[in-house]
PDB file of N, CA and C in Angstrom:
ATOM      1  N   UNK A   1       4.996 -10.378  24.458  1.00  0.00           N
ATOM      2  CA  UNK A   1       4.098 -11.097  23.567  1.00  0.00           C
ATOM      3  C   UNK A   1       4.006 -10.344  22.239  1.00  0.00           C
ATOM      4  N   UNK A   2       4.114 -11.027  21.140  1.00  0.00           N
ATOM      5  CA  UNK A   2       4.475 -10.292  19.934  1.00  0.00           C
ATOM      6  C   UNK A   2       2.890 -10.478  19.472  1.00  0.00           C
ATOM      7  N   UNK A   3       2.304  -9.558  18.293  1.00  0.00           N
ATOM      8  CA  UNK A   3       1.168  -9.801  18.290  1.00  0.00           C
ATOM      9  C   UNK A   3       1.013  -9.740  16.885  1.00  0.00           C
ATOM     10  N   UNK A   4       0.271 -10.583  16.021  1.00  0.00           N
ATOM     11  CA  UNK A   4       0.476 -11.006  14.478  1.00  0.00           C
ATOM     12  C   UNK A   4      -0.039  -9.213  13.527  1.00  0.00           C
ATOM     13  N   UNK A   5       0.092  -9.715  12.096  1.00  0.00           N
ATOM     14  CA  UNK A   5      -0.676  -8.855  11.669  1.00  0.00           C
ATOM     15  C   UNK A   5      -2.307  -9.402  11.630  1.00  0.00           C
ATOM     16  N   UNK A   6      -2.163 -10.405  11.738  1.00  0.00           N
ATOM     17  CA  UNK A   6      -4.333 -10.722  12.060  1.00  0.00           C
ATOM     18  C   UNK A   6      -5.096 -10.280  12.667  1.00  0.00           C
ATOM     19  N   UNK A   7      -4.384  -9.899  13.670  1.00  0.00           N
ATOM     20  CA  UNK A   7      -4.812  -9.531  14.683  1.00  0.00           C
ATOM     21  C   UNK A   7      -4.926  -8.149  15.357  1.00  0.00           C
ATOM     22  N   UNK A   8      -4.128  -7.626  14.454  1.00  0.00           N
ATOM     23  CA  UNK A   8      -4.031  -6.241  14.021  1.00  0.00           C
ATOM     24  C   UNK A   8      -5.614  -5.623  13.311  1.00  0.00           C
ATOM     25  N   UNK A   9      -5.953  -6.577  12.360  1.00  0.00           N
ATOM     26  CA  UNK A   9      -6.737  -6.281  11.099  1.00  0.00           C
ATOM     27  C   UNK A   9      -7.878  -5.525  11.716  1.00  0.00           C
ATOM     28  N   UNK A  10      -8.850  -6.336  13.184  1.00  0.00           N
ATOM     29  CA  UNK A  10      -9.974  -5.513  13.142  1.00  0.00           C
ATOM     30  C   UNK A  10      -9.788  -3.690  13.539  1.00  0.00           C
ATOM     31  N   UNK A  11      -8.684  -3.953  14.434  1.00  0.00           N
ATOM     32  CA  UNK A  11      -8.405  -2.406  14.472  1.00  0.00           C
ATOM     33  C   UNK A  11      -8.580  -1.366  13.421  1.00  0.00           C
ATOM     34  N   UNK A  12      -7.607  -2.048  12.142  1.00  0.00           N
ATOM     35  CA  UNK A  12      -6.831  -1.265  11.137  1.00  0.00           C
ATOM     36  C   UNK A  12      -8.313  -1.254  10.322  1.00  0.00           C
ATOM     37  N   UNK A  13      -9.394  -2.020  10.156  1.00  0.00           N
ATOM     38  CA  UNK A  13     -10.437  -1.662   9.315  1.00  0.00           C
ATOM     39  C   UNK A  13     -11.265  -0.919  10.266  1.00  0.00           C
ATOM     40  N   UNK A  14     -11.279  -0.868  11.854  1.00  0.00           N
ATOM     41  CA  UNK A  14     -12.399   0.163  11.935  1.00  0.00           C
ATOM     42  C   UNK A  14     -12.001   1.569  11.259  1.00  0.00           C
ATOM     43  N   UNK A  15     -10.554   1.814  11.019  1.00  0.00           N
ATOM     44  CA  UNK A  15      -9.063   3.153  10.357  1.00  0.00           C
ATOM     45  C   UNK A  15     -10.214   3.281   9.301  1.00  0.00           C
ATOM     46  N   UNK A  16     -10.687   2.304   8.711  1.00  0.00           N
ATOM     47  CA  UNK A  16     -11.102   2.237   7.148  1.00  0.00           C
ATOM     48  C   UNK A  16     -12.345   2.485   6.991  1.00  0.00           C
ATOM     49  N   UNK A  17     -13.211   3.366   6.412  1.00  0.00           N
ATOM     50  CA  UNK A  17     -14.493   3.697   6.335  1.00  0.00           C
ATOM     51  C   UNK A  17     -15.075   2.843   5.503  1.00  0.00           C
ATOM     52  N   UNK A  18     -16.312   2.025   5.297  1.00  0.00           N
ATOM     53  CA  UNK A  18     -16.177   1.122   4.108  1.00  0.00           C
ATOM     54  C   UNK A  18     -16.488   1.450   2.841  1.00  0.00           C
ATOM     55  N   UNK A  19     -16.074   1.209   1.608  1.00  0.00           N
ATOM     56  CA  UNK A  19     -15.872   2.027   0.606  1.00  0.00           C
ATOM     57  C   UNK A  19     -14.943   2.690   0.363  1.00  0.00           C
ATOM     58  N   UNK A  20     -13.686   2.645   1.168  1.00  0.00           N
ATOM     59  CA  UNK A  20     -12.185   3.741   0.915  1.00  0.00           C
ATOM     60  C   UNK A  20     -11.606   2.406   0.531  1.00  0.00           C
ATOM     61  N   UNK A  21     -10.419   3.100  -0.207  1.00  0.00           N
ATOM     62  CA  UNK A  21      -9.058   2.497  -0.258  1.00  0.00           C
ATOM     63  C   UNK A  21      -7.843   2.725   0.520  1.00  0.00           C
ATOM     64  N   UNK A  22      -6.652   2.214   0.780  1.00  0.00           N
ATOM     65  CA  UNK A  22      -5.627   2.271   1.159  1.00  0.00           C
ATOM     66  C   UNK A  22      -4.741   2.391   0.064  1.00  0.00           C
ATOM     67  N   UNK A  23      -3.679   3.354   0.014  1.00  0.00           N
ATOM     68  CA  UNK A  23      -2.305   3.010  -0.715  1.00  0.00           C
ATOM     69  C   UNK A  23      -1.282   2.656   0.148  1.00  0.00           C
ATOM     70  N   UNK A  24      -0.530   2.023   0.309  1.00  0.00           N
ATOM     71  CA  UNK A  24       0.760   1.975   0.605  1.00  0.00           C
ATOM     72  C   UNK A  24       1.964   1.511  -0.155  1.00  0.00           C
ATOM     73  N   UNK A  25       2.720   2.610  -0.096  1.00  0.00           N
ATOM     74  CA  UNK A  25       4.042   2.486  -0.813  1.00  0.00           C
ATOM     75  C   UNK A  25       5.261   2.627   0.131  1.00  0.00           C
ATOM     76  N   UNK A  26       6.173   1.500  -0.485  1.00  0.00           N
ATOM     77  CA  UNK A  26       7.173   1.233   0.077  1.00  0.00           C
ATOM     78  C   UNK A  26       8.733   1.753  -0.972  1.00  0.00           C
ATOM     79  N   UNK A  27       9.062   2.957  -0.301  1.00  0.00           N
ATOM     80  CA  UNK A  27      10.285   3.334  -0.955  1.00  0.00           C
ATOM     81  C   UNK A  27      11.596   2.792  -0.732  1.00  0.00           C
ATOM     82  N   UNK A  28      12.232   2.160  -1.325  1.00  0.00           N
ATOM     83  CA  UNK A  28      13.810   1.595  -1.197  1.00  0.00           C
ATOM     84  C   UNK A  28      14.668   2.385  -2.254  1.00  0.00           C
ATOM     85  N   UNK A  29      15.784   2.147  -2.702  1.00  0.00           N
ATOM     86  CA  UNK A  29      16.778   2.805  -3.201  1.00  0.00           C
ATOM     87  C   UNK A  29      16.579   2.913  -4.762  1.00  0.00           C
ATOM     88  N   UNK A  30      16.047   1.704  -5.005  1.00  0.00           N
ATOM     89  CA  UNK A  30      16.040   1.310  -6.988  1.00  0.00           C
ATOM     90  C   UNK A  30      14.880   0.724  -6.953  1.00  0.00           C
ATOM     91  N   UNK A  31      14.386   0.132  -5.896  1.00  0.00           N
ATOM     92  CA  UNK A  31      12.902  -0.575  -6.452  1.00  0.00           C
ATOM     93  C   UNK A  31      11.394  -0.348  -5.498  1.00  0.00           C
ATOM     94  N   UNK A  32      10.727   0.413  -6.027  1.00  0.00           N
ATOM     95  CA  UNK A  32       9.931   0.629  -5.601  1.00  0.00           C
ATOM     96  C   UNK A  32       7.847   0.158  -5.467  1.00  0.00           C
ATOM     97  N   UNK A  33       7.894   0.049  -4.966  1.00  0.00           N
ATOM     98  CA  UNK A  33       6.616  -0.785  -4.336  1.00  0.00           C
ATOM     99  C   UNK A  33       4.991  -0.089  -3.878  1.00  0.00           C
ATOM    100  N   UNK A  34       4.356  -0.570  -4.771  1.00  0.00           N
ATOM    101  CA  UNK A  34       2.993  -0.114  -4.226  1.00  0.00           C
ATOM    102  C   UNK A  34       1.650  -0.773  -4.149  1.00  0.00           C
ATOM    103  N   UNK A  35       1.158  -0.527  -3.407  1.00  0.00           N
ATOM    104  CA  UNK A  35      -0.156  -1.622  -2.917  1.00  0.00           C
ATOM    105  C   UNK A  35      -1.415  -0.550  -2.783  1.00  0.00           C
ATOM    106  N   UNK A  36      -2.363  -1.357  -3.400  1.00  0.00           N
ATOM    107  CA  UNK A  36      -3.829  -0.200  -3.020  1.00  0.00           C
ATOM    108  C   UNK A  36      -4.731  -1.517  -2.266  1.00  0.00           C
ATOM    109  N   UNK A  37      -5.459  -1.514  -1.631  1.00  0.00           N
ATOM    110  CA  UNK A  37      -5.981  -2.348  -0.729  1.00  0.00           C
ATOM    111  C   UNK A  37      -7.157  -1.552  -0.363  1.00  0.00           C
ATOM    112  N   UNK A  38      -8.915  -3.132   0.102  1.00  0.00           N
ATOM    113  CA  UNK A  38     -10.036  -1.960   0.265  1.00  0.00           C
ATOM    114  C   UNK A  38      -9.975  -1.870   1.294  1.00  0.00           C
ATOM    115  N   UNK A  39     -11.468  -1.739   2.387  1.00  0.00           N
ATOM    116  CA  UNK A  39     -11.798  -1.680   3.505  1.00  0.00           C
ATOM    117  C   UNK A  39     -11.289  -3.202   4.310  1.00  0.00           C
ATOM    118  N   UNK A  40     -11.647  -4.076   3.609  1.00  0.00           N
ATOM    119  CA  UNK A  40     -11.034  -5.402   4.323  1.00  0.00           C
ATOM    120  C   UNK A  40     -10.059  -6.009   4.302  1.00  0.00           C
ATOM    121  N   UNK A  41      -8.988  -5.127   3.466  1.00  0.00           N
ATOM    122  CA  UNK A  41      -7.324  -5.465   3.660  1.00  0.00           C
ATOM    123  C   UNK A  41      -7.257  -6.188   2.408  1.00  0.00           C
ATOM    124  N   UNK A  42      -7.931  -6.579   1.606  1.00  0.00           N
ATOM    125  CA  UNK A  42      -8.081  -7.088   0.104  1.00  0.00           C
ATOM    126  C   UNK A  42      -7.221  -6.757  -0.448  1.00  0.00           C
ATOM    127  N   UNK A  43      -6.100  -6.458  -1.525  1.00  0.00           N
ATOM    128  CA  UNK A  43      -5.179  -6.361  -2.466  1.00  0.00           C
ATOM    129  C   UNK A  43      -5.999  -5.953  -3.538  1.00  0.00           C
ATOM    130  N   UNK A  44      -6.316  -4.797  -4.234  1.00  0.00           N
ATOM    131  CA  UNK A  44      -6.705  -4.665  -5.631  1.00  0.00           C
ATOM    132  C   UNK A  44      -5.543  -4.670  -6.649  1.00  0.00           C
ATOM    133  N   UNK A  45      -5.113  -3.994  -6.384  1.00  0.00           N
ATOM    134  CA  UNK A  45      -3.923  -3.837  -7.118  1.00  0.00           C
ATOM    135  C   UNK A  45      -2.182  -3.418  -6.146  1.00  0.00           C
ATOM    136  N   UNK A  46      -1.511  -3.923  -7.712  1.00  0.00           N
ATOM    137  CA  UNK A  46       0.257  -3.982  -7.005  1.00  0.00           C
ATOM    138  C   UNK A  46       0.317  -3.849  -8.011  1.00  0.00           C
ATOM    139  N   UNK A  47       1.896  -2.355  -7.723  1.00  0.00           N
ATOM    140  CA  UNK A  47       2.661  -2.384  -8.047  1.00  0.00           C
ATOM    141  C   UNK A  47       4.477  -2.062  -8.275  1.00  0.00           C
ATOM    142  N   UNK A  48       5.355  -2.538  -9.347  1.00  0.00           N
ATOM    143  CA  UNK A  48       6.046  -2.491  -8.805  1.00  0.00           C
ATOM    144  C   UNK A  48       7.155  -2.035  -9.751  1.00  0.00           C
ATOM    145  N   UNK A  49       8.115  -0.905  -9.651  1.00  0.00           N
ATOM    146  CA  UNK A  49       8.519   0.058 -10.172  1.00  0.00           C
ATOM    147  C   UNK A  49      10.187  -0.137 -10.095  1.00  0.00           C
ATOM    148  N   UNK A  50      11.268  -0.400 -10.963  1.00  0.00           N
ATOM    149  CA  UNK A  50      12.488  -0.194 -10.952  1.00  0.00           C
ATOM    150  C   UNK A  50      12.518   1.320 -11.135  1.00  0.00           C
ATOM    151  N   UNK A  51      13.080   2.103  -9.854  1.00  0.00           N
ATOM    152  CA  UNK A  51      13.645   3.509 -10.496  1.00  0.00           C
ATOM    153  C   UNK A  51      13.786   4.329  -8.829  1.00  0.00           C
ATOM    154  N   UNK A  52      14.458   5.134  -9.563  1.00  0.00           N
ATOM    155  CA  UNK A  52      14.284   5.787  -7.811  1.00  0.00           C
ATOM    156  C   UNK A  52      13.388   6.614  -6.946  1.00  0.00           C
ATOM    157  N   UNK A  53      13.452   6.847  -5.857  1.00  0.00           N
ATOM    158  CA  UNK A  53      12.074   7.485  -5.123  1.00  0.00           C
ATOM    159  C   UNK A  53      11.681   9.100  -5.795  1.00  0.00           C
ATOM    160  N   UNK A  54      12.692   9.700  -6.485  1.00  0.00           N
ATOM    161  CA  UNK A  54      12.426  10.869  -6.482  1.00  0.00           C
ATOM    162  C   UNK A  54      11.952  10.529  -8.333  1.00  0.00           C
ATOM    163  N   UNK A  55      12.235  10.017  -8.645  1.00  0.00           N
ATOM    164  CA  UNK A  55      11.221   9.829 -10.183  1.00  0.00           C
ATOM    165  C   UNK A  55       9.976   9.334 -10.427  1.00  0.00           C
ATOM    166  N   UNK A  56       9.537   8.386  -8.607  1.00  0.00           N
ATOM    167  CA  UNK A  56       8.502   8.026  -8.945  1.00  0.00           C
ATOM    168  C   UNK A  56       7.361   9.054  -8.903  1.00  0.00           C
ATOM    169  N   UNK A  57       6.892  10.175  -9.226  1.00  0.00           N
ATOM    170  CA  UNK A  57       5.493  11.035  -8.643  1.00  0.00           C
ATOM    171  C   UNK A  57       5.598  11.194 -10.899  1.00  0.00           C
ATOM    172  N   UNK A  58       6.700  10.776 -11.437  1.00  0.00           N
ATOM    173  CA  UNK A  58       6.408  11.332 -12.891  1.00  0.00           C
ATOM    174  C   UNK A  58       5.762  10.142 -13.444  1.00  0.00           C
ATOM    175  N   UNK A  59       6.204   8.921 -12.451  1.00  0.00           N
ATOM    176  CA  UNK A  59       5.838   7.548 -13.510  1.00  0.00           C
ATOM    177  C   UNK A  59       4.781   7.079 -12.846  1.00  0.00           C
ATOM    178  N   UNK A  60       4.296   7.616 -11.660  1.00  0.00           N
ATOM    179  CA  UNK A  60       2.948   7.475 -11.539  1.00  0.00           C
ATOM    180  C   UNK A  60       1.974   7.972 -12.253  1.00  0.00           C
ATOM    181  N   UNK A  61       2.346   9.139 -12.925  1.00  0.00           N
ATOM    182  CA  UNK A  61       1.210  10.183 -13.382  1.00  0.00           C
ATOM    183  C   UNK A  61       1.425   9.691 -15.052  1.00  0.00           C
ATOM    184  N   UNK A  62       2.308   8.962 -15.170  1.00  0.00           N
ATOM    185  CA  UNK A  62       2.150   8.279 -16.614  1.00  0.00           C
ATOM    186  C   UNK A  62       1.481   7.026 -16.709  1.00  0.00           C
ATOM    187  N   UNK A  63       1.421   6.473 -15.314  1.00  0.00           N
ATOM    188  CA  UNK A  63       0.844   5.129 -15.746  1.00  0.00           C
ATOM    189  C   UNK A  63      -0.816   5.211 -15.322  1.00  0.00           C
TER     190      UNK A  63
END
């Protein structure tokens, strides 16, 4: 039985204290990906980066 990400969610927010954020970033070869999300799995912000994994920690700290 495969089990959705919905259903996942109440788990993954008790993870979440309320008032924190989440980052998650997704590294690939040339394009890179990032998501900040609150306590309730909300999306604040995205974003999304042509360049490679090892340049991104300079073009974070520029943007």
């Amino acid at each position: 039985m495969t089990v959705t990400a919905k259903e996942h969610l109440p788990g993954l927010r008790a993870l979440v204290p309320a008032g924190n954020a989440v980052v998650g970033i997704d590294l690939t070869d040339v394009e890179q990906a990032i998501v900040v999300t609150d306590d309730d799995a909300r999306v604040l912000a995205r974003l999304r980066l042509l360049c490679r994994a090892w340049v991104l920690p300079g073009k974070l700290r520029s943007s």
